[in-house]
Protein backbone atom coordinates (compact mmCIF):
# COMPACT_ATOMS: atom_id res chain seq x y z
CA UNK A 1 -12.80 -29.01 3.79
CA UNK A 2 -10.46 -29.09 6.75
CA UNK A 3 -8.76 -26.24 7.57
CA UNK A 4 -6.18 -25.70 10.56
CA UNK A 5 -5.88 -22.63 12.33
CA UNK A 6 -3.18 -21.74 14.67
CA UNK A 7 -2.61 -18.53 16.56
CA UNK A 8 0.29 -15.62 15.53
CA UNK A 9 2.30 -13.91 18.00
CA UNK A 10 -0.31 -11.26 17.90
CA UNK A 11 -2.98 -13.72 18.24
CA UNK A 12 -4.33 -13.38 14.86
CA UNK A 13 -5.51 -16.66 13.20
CA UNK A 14 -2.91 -17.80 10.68
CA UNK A 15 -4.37 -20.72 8.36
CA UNK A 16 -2.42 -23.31 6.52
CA UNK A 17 -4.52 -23.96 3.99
CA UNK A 18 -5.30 -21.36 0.63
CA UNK A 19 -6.15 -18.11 1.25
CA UNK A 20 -7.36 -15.22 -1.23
CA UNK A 21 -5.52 -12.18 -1.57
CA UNK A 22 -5.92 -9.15 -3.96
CA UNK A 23 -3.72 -6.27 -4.97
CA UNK A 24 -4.94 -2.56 -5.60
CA UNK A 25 -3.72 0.43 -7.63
CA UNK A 26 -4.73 3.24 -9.44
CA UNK A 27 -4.54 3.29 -13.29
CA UNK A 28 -4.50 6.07 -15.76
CA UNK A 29 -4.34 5.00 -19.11
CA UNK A 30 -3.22 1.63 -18.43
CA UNK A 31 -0.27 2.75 -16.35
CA UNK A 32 -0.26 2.59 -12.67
CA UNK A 33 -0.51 5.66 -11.13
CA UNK A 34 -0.98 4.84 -7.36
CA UNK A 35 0.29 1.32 -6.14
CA UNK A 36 1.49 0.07 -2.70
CA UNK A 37 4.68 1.42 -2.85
CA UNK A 38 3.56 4.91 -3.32
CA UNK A 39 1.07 4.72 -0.74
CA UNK A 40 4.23 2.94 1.66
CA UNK A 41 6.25 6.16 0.54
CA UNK A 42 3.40 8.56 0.93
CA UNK A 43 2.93 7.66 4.37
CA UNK A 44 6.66 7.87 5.24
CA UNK A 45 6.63 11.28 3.68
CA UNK A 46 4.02 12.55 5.76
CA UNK A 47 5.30 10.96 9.10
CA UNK A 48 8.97 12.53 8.68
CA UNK A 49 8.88 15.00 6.20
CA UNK A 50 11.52 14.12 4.34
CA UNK A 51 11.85 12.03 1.01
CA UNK A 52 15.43 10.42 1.67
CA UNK A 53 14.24 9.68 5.03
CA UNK A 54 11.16 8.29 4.27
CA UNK A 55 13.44 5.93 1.57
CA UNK A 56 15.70 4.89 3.99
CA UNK A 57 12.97 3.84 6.19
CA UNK A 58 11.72 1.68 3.53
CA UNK A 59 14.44 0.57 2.15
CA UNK A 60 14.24 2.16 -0.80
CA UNK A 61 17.00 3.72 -3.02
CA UNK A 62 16.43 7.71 -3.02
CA UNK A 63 16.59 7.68 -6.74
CA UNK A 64 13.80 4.65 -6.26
CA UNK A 65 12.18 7.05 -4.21
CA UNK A 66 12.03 10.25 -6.26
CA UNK A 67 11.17 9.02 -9.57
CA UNK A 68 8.37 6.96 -7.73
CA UNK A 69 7.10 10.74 -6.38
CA UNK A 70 7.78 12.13 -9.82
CA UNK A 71 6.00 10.03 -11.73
CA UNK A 72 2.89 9.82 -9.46
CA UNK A 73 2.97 13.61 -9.48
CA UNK A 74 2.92 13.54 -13.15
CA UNK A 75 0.58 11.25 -13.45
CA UNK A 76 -2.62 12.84 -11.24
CA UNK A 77 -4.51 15.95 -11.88
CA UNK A 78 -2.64 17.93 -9.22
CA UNK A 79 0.88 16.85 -7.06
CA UNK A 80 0.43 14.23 -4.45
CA UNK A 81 3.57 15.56 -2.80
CA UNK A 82 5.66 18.37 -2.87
CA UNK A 83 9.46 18.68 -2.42
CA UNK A 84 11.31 21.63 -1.08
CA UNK A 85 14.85 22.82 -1.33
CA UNK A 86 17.17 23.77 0.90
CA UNK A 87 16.56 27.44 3.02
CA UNK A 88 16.31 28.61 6.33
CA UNK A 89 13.95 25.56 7.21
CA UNK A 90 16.07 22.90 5.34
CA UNK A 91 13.75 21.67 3.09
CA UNK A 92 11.87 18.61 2.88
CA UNK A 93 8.73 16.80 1.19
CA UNK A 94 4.98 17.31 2.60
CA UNK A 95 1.89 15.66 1.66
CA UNK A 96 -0.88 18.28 -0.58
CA UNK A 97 -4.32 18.01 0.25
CA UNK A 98 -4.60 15.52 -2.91
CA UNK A 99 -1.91 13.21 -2.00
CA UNK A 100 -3.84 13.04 1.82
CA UNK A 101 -7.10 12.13 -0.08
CA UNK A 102 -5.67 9.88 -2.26
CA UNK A 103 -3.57 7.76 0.24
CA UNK A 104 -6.52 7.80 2.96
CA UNK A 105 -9.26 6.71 0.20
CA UNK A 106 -6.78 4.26 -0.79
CA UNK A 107 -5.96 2.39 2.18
CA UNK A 108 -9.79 2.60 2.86
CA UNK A 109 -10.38 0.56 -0.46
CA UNK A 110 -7.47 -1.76 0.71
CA UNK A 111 -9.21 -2.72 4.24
CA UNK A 112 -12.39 -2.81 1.76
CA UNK A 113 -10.89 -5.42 -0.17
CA UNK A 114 -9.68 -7.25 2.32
CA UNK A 115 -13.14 -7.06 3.90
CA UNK A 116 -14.69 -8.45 0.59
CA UNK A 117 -12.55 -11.47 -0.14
CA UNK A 118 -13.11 -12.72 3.43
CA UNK A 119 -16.13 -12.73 2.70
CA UNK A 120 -15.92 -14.59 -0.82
CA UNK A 121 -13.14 -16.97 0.51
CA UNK A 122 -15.95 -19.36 2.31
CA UNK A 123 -17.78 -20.07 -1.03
CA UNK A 124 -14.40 -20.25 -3.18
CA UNK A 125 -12.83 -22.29 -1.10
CA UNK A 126 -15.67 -24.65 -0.51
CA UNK A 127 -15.43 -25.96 -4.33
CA UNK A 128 -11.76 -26.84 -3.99
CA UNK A 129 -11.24 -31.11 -3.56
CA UNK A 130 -10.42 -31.32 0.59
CA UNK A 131 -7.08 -32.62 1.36
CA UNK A 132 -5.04 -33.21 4.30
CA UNK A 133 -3.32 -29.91 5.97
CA UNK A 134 -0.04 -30.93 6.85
């Protein structure tokens, strides 16, 4: 099979030819619980402390935003975040212990993945018919 490589800015390999790729979330009763986006606005959360900021740093609409934290809250044994109104200290979201746990052990299982289908993409690929990598 011929396969080109050429170098990224960053001087990662970028290939033109089929690649595999996987997605990951969390399920509870067949509804996702946990998906990229959460863990995106988990880790915004817990770099600025804020919900609308951490939306507007993804792009996200802060009703897109909340009812994304609502629902995973709802959804796990205990909150992954928790909001505060207001006060002396004006407020803000924070990461619990939970939601650390649960965004660390996922983007470990994401690098995991990734890991794995490198792997598998050698023997996958090699039963696909060669052609020409324009």
């Amino acid at each position: 099979m011929i396969q080109q490589h050429r170098k990224s800015a960053g001087g990662r390999s970028l290939r033109s030819g089929p690649v595999l790729r996987g997605r990951l979330w969390v399920e509870f009763a067949r509804t996702a619980a946990f998906t990229e986006a959460g863990a995106d606005l988990l880790e915004q959360i817990a770099a600025c402390g804020s919900l609308s900021e951490a939306a507007r740093r993804l792009r996200f609409s802060y009703r897109r935003a909340w009812m994304l934290i609502d629902a995973m809250n709802r959804y796990w044994p205990r909150p992954l975040a928790k909001t505060a109104v207001g006060g002396k200290r004006g407020g803000g979201t924070r990461l619990t212990e939970l939601g650390r746990q649960v965004l660390s052990s996922y983007r470990d299982l994401q690098v995991q993945l990734e890991h794995l289908l490198d792997q598998a993409s050698p023997g996958f690929l090699a039963i696909l018919p060669d052609r020409d990598m324009k």
